[in-house]
N, C-alpha and C. Protein backbone atom coordinates (compact mmCIF):
# COMPACT_ATOMS: atom_id res chain seq x y z
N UNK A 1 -26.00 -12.09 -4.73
CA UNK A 1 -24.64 -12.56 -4.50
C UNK A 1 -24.44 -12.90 -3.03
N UNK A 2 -24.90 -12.31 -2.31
CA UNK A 2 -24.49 -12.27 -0.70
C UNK A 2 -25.65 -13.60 -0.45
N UNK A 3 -26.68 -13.09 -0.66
CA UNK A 3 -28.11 -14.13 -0.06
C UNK A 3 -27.70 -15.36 -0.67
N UNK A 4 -27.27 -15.96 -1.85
CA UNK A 4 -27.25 -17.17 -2.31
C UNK A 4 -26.32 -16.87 -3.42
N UNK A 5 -25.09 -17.16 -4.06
CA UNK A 5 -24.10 -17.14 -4.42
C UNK A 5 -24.72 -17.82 -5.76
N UNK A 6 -25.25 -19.46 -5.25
CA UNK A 6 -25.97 -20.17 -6.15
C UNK A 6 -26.57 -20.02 -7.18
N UNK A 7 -27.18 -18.83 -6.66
CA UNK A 7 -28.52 -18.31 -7.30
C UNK A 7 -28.22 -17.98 -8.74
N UNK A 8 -26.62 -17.59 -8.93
CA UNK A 8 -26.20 -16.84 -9.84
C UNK A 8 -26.09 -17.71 -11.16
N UNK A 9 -26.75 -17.32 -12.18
CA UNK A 9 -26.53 -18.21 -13.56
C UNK A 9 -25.88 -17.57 -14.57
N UNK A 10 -25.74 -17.58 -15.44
CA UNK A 10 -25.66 -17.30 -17.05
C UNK A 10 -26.72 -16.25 -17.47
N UNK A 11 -27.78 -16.90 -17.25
CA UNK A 11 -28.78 -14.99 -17.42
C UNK A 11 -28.14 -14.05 -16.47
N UNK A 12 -28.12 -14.38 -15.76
CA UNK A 12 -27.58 -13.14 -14.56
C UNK A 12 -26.56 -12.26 -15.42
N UNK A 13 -25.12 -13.16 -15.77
CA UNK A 13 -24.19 -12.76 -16.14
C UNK A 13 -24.69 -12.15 -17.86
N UNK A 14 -25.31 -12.21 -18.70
CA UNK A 14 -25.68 -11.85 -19.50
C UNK A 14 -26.25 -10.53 -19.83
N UNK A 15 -27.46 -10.76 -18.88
CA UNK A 15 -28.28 -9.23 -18.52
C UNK A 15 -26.79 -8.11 -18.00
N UNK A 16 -25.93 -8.88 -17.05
CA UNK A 16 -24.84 -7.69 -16.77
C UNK A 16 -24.15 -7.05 -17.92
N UNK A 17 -23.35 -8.37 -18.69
CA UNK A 17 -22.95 -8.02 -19.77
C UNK A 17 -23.69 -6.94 -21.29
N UNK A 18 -24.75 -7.25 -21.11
CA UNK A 18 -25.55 -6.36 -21.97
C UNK A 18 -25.65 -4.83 -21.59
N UNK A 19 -25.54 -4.66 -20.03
CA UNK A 19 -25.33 -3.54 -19.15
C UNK A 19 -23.63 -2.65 -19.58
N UNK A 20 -23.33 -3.78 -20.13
CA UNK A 20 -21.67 -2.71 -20.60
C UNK A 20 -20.64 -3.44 -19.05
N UNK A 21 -20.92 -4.61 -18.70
CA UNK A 21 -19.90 -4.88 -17.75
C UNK A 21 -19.20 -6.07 -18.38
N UNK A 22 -17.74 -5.70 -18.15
CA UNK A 22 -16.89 -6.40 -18.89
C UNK A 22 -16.67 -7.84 -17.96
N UNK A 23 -16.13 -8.99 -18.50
CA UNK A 23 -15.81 -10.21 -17.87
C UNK A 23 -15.24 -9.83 -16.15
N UNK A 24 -14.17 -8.96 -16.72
CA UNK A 24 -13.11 -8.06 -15.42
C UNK A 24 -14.11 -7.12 -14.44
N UNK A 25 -14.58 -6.96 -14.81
CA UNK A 25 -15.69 -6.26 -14.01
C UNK A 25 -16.34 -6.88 -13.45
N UNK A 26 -17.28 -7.81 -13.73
CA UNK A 26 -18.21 -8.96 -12.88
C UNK A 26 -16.99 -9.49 -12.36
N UNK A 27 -15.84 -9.87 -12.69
CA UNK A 27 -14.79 -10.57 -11.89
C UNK A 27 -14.66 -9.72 -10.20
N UNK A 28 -14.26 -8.49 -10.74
CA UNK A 28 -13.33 -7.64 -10.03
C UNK A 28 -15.10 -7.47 -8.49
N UNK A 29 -16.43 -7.22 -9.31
CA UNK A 29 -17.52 -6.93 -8.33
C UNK A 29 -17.77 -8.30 -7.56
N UNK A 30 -17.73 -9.16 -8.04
CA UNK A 30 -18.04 -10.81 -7.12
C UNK A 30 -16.76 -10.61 -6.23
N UNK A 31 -15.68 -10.31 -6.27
CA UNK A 31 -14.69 -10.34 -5.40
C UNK A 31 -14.86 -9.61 -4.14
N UNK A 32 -14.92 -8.10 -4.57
CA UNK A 32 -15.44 -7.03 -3.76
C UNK A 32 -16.43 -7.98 -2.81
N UNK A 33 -17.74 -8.03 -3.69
CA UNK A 33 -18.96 -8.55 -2.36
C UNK A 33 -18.14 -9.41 -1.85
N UNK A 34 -17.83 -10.75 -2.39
CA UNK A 34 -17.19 -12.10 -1.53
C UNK A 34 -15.98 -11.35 -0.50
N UNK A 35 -15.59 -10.56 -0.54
CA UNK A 35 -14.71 -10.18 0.49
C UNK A 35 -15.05 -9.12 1.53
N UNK A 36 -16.02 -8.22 1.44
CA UNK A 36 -17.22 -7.34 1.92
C UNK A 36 -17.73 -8.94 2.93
N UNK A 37 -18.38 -9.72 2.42
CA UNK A 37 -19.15 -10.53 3.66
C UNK A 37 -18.25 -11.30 4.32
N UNK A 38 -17.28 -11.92 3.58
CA UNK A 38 -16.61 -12.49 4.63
C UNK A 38 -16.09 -11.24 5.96
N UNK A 39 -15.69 -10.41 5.32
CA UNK A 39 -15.24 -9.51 6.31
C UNK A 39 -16.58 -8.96 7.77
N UNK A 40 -17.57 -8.93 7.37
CA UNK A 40 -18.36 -8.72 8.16
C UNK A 40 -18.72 -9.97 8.71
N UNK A 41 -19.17 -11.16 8.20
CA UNK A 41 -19.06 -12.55 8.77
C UNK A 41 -17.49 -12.54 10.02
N UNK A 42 -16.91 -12.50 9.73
CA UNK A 42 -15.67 -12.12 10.88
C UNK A 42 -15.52 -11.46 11.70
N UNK A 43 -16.50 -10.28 11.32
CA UNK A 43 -16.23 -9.11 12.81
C UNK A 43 -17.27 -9.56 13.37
N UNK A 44 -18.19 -9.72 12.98
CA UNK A 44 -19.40 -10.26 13.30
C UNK A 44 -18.96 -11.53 14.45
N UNK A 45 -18.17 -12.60 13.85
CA UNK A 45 -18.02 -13.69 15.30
C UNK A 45 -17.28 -13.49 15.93
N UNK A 46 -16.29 -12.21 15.53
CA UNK A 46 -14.90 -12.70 16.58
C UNK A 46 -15.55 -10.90 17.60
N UNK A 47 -16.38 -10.58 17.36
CA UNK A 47 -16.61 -9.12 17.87
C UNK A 47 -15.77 -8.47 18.21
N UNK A 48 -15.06 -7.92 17.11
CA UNK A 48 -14.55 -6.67 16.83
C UNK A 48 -15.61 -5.57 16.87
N UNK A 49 -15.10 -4.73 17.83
CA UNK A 49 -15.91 -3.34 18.28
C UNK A 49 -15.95 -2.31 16.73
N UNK A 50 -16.40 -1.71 16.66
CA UNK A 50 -16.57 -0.69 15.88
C UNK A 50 -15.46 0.11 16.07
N UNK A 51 -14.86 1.28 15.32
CA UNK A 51 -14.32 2.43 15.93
C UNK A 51 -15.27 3.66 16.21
N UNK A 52 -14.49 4.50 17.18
CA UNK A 52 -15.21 5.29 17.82
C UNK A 52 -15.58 6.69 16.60
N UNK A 53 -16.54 7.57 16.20
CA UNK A 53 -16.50 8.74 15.50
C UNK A 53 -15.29 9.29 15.09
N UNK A 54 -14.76 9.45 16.37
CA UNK A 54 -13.27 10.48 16.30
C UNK A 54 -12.36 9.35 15.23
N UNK A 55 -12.26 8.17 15.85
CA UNK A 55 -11.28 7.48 14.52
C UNK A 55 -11.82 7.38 12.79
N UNK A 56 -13.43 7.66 12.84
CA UNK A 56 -13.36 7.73 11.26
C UNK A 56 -12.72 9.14 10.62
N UNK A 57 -13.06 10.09 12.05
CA UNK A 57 -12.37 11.30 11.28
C UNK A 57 -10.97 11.32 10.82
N UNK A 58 -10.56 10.94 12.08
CA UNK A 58 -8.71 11.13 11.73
C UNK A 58 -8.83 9.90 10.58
N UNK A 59 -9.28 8.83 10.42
CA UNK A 59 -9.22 8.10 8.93
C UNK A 59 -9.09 8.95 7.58
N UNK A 60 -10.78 9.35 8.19
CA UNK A 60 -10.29 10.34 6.47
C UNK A 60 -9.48 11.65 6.48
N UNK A 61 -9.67 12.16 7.37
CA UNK A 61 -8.49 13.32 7.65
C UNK A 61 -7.02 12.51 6.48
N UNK A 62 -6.41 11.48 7.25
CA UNK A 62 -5.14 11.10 6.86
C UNK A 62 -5.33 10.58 5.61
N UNK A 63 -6.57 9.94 4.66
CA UNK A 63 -6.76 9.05 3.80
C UNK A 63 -6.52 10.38 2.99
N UNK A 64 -7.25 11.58 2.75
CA UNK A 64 -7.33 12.68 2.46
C UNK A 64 -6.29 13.37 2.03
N UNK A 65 -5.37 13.45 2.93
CA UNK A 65 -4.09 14.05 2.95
C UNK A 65 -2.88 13.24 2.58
N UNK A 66 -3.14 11.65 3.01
CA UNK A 66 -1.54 10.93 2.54
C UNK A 66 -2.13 9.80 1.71
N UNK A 67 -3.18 9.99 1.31
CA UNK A 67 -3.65 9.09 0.72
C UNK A 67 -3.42 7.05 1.33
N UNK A 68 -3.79 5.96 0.78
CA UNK A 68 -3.97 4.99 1.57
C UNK A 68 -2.49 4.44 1.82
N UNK A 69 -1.61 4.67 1.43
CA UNK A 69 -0.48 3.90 1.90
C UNK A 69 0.78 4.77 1.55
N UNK A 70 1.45 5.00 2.15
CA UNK A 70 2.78 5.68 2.02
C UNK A 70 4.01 5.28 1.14
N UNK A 71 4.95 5.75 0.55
CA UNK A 71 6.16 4.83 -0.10
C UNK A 71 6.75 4.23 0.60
N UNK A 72 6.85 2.78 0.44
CA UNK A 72 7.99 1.75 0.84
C UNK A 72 8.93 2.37 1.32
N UNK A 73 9.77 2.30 2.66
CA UNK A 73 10.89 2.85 3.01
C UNK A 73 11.62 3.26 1.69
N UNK A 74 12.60 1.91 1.12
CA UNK A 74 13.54 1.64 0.33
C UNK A 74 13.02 2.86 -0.50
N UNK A 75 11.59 2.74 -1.05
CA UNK A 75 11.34 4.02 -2.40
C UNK A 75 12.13 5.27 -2.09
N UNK A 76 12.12 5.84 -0.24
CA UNK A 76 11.81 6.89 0.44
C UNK A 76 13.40 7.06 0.12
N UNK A 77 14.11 6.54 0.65
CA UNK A 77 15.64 6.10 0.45
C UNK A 77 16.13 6.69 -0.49
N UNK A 78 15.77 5.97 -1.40
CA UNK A 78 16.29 6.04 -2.78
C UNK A 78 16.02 7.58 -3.60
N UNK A 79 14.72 7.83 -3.26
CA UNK A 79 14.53 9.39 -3.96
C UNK A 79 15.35 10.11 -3.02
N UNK A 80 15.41 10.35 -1.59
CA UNK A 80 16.02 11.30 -0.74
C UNK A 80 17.87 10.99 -1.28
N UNK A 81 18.39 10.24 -1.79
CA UNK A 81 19.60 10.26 -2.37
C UNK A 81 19.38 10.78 -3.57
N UNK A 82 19.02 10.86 -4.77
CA UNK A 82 18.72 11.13 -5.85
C UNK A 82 18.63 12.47 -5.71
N UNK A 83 17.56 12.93 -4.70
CA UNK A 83 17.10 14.73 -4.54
C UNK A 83 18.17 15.61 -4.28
N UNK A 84 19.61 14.53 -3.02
CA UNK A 84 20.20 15.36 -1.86
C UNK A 84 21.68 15.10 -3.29
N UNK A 85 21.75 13.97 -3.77
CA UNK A 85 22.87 13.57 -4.06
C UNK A 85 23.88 12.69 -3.04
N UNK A 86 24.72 11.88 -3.70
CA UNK A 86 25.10 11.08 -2.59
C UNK A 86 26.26 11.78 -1.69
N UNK A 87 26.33 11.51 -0.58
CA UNK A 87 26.64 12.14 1.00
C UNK A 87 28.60 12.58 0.24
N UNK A 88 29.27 13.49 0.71
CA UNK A 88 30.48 13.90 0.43
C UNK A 88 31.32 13.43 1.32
N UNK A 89 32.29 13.08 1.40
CA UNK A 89 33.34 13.26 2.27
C UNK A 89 33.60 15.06 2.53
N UNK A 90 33.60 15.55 4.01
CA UNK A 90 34.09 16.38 4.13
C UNK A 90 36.07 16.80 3.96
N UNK A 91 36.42 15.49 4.14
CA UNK A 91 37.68 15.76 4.35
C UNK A 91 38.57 16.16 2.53
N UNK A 92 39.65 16.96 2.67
CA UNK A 92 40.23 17.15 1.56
C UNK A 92 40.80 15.81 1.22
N UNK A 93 41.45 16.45 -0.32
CA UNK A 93 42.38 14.70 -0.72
C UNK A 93 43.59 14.93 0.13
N UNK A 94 44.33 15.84 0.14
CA UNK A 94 45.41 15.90 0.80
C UNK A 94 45.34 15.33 2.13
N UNK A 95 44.16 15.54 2.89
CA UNK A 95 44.10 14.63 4.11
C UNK A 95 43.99 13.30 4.23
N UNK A 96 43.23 12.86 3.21
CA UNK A 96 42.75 11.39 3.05
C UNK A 96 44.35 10.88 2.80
N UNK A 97 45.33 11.21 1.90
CA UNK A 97 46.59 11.29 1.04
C UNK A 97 47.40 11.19 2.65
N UNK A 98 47.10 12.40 3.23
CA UNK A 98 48.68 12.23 4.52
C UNK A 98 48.36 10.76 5.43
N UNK A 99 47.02 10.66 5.43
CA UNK A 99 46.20 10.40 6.28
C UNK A 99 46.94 8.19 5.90
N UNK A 100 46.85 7.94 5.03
CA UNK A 100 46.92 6.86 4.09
C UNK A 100 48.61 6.86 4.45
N UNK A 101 49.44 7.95 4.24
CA UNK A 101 51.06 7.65 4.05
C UNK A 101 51.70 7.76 5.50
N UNK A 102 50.78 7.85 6.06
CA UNK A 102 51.13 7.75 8.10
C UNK A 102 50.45 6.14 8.24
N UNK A 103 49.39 5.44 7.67
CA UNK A 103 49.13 4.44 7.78
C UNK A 103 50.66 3.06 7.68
N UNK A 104 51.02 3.71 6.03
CA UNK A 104 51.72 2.54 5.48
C UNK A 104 53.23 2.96 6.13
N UNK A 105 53.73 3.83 6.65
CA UNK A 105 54.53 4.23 7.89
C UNK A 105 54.55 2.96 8.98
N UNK A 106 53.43 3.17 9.38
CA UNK A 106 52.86 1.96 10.79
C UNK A 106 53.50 0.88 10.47
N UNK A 107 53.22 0.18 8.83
CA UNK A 107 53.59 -1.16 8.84
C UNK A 107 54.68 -1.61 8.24
């Protein structure tokens, strides 16, 4: 796949398929590689450095622990209202009530 893309026929895909790999599967693995080389074809010209030891640790340290991507703010939002319930007015009705009949006073 990587050495010659070309190369690839109908036996190829056959012998896989006989292997128990589904259409989605040879789909989903040609993707993987084709995006595996381009990606190294890229670091490769634009020389992107490596990271240092210490950053693969804290990688998997955090991959480990928060797994690869966190909830969408909005998700974060939305459960922390749901958990807390939505926010109260501290004030009584009677205040809101005097509060409203000193307004219409004004005008």
């Amino acid at each position: 796949m990587v050495r010659d893309s070309t190369s690839i026929g109908q036996e190829d895909v056959d012998v896989a398929r006989k292997a128990g790999w589904s259409d989605e599967a040879l789909y989903d693995a040609i993707t993987v590689c084709s995006l595996f080389q381009f990606y190294n074809n890229w670091i490769d010209a634009t020389g992107v450095a490596d990271m240092p030891a210490l950053g693969y640790e804290m990688s998997g340290h955090r991959l480990a622990t928060q797994g690869y991507a966190s909830e969408p703010p909005s998700k974060r939002r939305a459960e922390s209202i749901r958990s807390t319930g939505p926010k109260k007015s501290t004030k009584s009705k009677a205040a809101k009530k005097s509060k409203r009949s000193k307004r219409s006073k004004k005008a």
